[in-house]
C-alpha atoms as a PDB file:
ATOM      1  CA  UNK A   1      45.465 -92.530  11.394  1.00  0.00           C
ATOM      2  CA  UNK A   2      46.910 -89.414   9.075  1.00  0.00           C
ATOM      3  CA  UNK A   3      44.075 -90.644   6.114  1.00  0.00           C
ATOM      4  CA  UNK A   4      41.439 -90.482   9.089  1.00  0.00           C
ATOM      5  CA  UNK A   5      43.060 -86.962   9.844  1.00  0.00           C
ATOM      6  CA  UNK A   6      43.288 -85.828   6.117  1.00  0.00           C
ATOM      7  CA  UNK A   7      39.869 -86.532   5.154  1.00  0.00           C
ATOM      8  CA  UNK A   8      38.887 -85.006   8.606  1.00  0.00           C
ATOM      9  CA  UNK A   9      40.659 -82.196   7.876  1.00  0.00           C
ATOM     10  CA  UNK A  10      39.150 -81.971   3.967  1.00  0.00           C
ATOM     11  CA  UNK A  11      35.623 -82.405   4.906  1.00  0.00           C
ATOM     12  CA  UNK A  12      36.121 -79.055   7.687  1.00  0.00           C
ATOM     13  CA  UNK A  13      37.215 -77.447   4.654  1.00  0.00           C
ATOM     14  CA  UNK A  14      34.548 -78.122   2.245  1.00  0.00           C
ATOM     15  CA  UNK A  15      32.191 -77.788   5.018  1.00  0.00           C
ATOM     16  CA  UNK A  16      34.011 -74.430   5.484  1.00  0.00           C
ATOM     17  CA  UNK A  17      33.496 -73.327   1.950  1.00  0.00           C
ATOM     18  CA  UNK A  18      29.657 -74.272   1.487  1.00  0.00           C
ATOM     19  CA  UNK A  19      28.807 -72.074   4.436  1.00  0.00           C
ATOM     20  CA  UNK A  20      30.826 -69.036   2.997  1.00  0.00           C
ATOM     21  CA  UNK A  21      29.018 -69.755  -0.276  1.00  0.00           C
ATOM     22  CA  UNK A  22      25.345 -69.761   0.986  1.00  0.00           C
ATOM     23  CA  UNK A  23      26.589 -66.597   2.896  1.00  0.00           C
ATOM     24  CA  UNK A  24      27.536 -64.676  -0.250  1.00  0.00           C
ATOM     25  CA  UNK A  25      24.074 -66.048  -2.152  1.00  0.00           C
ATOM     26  CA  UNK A  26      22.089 -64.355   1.238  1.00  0.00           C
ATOM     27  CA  UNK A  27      24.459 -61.213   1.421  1.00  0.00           C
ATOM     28  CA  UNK A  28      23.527 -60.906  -2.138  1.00  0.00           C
ATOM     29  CA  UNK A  29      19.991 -61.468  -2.282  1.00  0.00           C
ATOM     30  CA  UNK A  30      19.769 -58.781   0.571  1.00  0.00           C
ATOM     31  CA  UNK A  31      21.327 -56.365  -1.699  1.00  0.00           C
ATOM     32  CA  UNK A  32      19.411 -56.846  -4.861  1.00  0.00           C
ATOM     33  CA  UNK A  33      16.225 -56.814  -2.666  1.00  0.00           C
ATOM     34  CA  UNK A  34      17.419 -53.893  -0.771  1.00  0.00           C
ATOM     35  CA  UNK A  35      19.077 -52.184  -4.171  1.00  0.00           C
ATOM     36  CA  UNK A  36      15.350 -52.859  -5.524  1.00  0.00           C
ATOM     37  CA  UNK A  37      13.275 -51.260  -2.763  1.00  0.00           C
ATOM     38  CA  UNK A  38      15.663 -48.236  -3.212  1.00  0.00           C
ATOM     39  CA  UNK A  39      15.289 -48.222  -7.015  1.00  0.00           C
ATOM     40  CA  UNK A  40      11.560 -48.701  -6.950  1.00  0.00           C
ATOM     41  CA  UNK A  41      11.518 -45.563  -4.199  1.00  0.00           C
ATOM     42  CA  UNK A  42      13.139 -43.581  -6.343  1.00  0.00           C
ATOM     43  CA  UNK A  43      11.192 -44.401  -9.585  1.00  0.00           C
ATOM     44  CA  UNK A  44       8.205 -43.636  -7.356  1.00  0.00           C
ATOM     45  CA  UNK A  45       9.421 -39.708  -6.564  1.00  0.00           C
ATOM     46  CA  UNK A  46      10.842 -39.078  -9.816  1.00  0.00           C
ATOM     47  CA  UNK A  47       6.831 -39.775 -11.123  1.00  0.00           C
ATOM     48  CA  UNK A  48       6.032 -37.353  -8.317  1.00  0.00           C
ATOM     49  CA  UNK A  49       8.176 -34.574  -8.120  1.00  0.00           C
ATOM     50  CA  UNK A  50       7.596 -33.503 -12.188  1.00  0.00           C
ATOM     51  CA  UNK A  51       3.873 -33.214 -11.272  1.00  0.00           C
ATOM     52  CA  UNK A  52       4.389 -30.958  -8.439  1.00  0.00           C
ATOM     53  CA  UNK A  53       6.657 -28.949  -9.866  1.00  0.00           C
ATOM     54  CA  UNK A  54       4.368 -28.479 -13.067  1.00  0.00           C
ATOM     55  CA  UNK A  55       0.858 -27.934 -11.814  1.00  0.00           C
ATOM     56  CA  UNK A  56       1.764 -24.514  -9.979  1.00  0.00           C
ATOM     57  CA  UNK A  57       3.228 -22.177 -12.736  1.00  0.00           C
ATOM     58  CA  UNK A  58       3.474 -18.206 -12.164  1.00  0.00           C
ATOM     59  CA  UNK A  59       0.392 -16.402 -12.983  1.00  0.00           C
ATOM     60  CA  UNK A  60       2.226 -14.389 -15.496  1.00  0.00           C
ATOM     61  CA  UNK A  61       3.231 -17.251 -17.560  1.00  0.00           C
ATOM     62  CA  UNK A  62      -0.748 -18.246 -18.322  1.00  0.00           C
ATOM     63  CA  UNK A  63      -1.662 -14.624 -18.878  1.00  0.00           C
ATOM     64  CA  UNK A  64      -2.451 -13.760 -22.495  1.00  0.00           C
ATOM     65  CA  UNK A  65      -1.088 -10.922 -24.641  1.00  0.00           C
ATOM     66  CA  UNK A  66      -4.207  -8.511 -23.919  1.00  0.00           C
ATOM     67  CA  UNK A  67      -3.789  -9.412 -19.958  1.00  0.00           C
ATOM     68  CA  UNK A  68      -0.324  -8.858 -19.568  1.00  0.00           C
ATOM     69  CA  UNK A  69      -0.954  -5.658 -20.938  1.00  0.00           C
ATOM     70  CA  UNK A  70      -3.334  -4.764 -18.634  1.00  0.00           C
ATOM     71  CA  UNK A  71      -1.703  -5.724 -15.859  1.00  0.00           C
ATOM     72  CA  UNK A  72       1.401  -3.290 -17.005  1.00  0.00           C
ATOM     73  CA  UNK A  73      -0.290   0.070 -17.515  1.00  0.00           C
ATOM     74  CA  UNK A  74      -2.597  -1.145 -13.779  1.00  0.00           C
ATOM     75  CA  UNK A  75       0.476  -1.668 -12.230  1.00  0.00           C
ATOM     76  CA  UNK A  76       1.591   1.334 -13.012  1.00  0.00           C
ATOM     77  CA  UNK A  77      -1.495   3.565 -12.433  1.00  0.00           C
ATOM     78  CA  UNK A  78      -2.242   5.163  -9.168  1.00  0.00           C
ATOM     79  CA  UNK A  79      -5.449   7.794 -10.032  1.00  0.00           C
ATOM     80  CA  UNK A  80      -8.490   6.234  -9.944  1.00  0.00           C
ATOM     81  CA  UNK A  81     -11.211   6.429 -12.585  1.00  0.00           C
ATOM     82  CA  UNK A  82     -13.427   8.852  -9.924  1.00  0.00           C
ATOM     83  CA  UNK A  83     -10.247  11.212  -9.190  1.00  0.00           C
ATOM     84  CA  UNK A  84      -9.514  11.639 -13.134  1.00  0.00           C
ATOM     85  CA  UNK A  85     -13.287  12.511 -13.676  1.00  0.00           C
ATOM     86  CA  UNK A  86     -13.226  15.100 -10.898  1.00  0.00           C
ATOM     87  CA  UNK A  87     -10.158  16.268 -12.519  1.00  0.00           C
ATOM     88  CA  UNK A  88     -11.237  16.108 -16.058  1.00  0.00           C
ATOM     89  CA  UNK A  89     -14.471  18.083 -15.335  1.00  0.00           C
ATOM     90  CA  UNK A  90     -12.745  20.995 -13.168  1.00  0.00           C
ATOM     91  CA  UNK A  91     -10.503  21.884 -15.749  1.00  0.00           C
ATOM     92  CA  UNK A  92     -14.312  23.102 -17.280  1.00  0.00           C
ATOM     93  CA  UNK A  93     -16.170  25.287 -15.695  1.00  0.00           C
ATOM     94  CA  UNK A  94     -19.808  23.556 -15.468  1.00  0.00           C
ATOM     95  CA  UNK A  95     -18.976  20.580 -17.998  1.00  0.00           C
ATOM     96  CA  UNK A  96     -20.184  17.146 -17.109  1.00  0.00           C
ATOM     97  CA  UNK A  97     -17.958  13.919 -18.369  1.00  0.00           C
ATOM     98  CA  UNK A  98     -18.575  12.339 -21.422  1.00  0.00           C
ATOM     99  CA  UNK A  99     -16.293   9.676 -21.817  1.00  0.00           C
ATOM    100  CA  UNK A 100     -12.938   8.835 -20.306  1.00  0.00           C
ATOM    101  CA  UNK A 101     -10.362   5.814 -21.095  1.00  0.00           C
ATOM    102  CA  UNK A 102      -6.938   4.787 -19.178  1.00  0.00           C
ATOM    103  CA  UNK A 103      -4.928   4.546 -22.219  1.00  0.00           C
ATOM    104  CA  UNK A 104      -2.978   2.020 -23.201  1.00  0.00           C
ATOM    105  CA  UNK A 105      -5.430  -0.805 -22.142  1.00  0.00           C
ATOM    106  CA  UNK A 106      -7.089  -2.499 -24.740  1.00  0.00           C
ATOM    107  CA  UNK A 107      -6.418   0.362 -27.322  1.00  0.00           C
ATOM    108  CA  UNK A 108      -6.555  -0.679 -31.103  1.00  0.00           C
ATOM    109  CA  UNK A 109      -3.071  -0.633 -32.619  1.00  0.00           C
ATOM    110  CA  UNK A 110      -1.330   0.294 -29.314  1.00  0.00           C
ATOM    111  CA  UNK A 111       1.794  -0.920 -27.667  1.00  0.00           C
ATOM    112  CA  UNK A 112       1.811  -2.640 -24.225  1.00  0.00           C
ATOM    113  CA  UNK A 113       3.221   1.082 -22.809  1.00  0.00           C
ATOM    114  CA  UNK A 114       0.957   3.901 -22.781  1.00  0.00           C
ATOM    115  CA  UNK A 115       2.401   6.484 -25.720  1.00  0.00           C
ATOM    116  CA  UNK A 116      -0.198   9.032 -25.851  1.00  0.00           C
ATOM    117  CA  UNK A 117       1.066   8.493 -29.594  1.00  0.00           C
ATOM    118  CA  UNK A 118      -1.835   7.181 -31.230  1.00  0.00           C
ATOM    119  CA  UNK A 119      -5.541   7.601 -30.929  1.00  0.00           C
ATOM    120  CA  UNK A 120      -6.345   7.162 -26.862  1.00  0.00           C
ATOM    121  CA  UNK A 121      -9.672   5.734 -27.495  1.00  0.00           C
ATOM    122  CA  UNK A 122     -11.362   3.236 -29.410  1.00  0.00           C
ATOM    123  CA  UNK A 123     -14.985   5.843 -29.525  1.00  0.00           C
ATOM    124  CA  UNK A 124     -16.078   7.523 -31.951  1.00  0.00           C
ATOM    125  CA  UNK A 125     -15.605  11.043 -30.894  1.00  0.00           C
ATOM    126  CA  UNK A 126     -12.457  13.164 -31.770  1.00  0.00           C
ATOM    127  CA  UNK A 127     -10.509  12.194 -28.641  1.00  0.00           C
ATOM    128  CA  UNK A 128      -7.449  11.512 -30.180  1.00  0.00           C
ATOM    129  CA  UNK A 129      -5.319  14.242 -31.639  1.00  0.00           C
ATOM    130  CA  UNK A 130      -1.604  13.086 -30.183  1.00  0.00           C
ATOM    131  CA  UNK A 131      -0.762  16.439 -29.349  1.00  0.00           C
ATOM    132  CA  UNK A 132      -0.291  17.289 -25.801  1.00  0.00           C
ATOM    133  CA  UNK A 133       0.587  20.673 -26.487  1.00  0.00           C
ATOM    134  CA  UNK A 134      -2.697  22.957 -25.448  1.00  0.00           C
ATOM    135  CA  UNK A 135      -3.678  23.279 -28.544  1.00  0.00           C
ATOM    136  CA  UNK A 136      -5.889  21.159 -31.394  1.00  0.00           C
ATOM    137  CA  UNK A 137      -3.725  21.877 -34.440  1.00  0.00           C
ATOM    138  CA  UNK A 138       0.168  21.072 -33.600  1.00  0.00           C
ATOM    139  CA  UNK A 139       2.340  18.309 -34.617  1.00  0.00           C
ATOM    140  CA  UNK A 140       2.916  15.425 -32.225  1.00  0.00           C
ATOM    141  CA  UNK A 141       5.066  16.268 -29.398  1.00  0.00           C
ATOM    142  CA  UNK A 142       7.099  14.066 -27.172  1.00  0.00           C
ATOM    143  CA  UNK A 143       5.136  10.852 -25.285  1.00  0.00           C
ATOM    144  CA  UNK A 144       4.043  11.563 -21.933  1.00  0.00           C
ATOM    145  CA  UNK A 145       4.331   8.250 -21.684  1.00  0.00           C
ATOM    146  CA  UNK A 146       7.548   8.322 -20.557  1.00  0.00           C
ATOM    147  CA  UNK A 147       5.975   9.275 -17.013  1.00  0.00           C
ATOM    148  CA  UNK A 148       3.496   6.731 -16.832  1.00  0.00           C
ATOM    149  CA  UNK A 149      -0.020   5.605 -18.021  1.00  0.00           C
ATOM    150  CA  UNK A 150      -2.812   8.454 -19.059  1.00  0.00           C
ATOM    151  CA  UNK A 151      -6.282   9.188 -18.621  1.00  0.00           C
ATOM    152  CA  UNK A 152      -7.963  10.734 -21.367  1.00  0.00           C
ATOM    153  CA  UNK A 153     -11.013  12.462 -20.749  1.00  0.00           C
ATOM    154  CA  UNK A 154     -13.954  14.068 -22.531  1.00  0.00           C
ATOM    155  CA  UNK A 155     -15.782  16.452 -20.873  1.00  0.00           C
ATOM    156  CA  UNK A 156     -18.868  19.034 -22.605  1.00  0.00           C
ATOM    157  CA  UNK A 157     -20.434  21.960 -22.039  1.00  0.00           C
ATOM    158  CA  UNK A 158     -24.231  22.425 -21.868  1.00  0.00           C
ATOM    159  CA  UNK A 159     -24.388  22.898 -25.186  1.00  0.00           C
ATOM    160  CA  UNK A 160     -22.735  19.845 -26.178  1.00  0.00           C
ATOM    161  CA  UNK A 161     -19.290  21.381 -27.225  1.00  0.00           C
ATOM    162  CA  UNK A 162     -16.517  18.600 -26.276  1.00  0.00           C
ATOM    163  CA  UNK A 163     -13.068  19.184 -24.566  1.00  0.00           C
ATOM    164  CA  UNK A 164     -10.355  16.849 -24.026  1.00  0.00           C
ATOM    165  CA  UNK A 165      -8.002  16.296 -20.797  1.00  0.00           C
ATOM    166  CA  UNK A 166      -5.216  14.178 -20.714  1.00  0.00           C
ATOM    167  CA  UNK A 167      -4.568  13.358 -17.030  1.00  0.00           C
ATOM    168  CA  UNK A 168      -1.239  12.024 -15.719  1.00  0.00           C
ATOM    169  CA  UNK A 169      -2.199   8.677 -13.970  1.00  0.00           C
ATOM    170  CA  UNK A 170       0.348   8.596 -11.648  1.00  0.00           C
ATOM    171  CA  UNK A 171       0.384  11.916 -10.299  1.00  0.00           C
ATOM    172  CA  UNK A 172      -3.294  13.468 -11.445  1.00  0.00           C
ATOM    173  CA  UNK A 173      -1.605  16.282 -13.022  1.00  0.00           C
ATOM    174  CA  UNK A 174      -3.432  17.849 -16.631  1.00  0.00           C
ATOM    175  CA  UNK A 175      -1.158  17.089 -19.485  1.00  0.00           C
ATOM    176  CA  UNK A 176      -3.235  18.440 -21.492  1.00  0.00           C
ATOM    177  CA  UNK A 177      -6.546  20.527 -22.322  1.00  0.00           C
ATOM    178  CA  UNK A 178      -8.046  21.376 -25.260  1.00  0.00           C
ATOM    179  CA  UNK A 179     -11.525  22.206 -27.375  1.00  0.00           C
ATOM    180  CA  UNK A 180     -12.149  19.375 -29.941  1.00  0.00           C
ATOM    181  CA  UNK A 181     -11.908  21.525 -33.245  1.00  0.00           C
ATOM    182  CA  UNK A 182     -13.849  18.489 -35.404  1.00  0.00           C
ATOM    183  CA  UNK A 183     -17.569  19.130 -34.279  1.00  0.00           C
ATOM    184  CA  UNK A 184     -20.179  20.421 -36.212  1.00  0.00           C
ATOM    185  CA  UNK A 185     -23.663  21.671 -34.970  1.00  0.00           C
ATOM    186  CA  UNK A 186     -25.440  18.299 -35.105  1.00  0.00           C
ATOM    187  CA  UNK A 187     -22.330  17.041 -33.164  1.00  0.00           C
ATOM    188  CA  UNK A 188     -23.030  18.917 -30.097  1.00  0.00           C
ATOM    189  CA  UNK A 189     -26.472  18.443 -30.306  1.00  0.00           C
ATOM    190  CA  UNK A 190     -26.714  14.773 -29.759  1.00  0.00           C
ATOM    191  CA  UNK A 191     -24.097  15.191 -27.367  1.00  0.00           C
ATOM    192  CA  UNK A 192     -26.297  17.787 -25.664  1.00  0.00           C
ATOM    193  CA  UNK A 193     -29.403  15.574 -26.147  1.00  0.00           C
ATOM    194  CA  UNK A 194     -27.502  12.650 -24.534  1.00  0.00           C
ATOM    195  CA  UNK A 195     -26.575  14.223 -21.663  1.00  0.00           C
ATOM    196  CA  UNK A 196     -29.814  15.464 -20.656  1.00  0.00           C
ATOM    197  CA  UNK A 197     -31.086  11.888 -21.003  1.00  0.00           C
ATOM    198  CA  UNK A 198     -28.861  10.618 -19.148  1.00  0.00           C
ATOM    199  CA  UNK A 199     -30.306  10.823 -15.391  1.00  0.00           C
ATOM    200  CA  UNK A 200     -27.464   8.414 -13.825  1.00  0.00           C
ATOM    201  CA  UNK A 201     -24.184   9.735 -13.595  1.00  0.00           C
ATOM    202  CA  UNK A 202     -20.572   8.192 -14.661  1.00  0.00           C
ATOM    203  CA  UNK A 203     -19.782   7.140 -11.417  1.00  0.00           C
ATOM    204  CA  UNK A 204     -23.331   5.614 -10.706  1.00  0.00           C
ATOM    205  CA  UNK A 205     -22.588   3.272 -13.699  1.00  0.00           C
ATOM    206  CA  UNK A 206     -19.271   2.782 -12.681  1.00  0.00           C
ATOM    207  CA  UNK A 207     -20.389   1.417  -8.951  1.00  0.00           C
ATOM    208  CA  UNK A 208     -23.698  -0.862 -10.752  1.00  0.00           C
ATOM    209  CA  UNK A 209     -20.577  -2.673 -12.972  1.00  0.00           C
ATOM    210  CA  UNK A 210     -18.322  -2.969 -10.227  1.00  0.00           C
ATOM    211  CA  UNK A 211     -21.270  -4.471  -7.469  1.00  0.00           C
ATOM    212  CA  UNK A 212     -21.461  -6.975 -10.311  1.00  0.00           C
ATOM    213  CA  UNK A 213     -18.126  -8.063 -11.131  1.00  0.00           C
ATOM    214  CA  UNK A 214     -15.010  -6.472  -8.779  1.00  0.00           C
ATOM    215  CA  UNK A 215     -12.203  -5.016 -10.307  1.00  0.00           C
ATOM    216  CA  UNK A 216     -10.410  -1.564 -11.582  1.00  0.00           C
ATOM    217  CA  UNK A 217     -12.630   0.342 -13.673  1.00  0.00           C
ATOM    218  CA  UNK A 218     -10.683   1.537 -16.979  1.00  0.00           C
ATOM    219  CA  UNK A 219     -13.168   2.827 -19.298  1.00  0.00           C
ATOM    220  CA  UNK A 220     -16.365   4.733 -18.717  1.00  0.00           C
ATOM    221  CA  UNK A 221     -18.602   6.391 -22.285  1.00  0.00           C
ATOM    222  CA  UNK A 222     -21.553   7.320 -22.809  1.00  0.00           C
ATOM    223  CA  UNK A 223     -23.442   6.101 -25.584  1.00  0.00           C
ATOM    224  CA  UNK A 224     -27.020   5.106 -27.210  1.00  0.00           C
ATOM    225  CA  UNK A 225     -26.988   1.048 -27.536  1.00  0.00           C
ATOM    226  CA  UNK A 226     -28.311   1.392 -31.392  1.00  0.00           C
ATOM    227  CA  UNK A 227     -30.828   4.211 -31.111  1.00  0.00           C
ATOM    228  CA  UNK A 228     -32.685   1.993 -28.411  1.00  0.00           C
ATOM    229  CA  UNK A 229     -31.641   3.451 -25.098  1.00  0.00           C
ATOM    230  CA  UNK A 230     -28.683   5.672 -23.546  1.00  0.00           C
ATOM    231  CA  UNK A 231     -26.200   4.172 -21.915  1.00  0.00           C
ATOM    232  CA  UNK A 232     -22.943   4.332 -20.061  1.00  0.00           C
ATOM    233  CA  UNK A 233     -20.433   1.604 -21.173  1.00  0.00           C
ATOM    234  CA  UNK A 234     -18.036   0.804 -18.427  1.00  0.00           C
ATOM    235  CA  UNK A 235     -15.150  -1.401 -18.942  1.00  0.00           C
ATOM    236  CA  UNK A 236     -13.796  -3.269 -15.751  1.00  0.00           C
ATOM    237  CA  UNK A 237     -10.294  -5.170 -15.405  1.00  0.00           C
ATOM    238  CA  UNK A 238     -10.746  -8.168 -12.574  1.00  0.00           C
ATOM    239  CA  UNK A 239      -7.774  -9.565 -10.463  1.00  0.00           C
ATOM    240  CA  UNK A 240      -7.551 -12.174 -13.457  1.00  0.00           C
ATOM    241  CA  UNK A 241      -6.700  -9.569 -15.414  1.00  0.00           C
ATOM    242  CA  UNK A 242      -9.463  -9.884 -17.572  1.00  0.00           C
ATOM    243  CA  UNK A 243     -11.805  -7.324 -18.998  1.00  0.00           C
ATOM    244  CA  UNK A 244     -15.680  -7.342 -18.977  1.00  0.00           C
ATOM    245  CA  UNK A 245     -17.882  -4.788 -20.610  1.00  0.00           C
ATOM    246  CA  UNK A 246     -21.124  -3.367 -19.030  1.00  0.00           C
ATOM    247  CA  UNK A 247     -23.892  -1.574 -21.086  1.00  0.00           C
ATOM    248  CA  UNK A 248     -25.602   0.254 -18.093  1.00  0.00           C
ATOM    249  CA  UNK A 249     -28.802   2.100 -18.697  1.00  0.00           C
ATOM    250  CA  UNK A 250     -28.002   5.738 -17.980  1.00  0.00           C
ATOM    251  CA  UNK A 251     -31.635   5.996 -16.338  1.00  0.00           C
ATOM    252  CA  UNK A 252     -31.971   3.456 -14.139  1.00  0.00           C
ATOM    253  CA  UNK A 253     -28.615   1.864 -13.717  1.00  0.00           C
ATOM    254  CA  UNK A 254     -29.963  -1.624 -15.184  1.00  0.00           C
ATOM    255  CA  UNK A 255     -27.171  -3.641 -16.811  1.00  0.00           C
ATOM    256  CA  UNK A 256     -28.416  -4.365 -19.924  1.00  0.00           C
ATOM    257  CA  UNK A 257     -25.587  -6.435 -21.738  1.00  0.00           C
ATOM    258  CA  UNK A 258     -22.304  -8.223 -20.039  1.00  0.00           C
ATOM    259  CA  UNK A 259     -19.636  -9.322 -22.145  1.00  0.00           C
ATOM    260  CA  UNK A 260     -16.135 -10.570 -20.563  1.00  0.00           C
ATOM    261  CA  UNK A 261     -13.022 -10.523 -22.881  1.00  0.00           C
ATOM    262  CA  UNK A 262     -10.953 -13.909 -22.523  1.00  0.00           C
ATOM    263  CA  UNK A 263      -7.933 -12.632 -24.189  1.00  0.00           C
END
């Protein structure tokens, strides 16, 4: 009767044990399956998230040298390329305009900041003594870059003779105006010749290039496309900050030639 007991009593015990064993081995399958729907979850975001996070960058990180440039000085200006012509040309009496550049964008060998300490302009003509001082001769005086970006501006007579106005772009006020001192007779003459050629105005060129592509218009000069036909070139800056040059006849306010600047 107690060995009928003790076995009873050993058997309840093993019996005991097995079903606490094939408890733990569920318990623990349910964890490694449940540890690796977790794991696999979060492998799954992690290739996710990176890819969000990397396919929307600011725009000022992709823009280029030459674009972030731009952006600085037309940030910065607030008179338009049609208010610094009708500036430019009332400081003349009679003159018509010639050519006329926001400096500091796109200028060969200029800093980001608009100086006023180098050459303004990448024409040609004599626009560039660095002298704001009222007169053609003096040594460089202080920037007026300090107080923002600058229009310069050539404007001539009827008989071809060529001032220049440096325009505060931020406030319109004349920095500066002067009678280019470098032109000769034949000078003014095919100045003179060009502007009676020329039966489209500035800002007529300036509206045909900006119909075609919109954007700030930073450059406007009038030239003769190789002996073939006069022109007006007109630079415009687009939201993307970049720059494309129109050839425009100054006749008939055809676009001849369309060049966009990727840098």
């Amino acid at each position: 009767m107690n060995s009928a007991s003790s076995r009873s009593r050993t058997l309840q015990a093993v019996g005991a044990l097995g079903m606490a064993a094939a408890a733990a081995v569920l318990m623990t399958g349910c964890g490694q399956s449940s540890g690796s729907a977790t794991s696999a979850a979060t492998s799954a975001a992690a290739k996710v998230v990176p890819q969000q996070q990397t396919t929307s960058p600011s725009a000022t990180a992709q823009l280029t040298e030459d674009q972030q440039e731009r952006k600085e000085v037309l940030d910065a200006t607030k008179v338009t390329f049609d208010d610094a012509a009708t500036t430019a040309t009332g400081e003349v009496a009679g003159s018509k305009l010639v050519d006329l550049d926001l400096e500091g964008v796109d200028d060969d060998d200029q800093s980001p900041s608009p100086t006023g300490t180098s050459s303004p302009t990448g024409s040609p003509s004599p626009t560039g003594s660095p002298s704001p001082t009222g007169t053609g001769t003096s040594s460089p005086s202080a920037s007026p870059g300090a107080d923002g970006p600058v229009w310069v501006a050539e404007v001539a007579e009827k008989d071809g003779t060529l001032h220049t106005v440096r325009i505060n772009a931020v406030d319109g006020k004349v920095i500066e105006a002067r009678v280019d001192a470098d032109q000769d007779a034949d000078d003014k003459k095919e100045t003179a010749d060009r502007l009676a050629q020329a039966t489209q105005t500035p800002q007529q060129a300036a509206k045909v290039a900006t119909e075609k592509k919109k954007g700030t218009v930073t450059s406007v000069s009038l030239d003769d496309n190789d002996g073939n036909a006069v022109i007006w070139q007109v630079d415009v800056v687009g939201s993307d900050w970049k720059k494309t040059t129109f050839d425009v006849d100054a006749k008939n306010d055809t676009i001849l030639r369309e060049e966009t600047d990727e840098d």
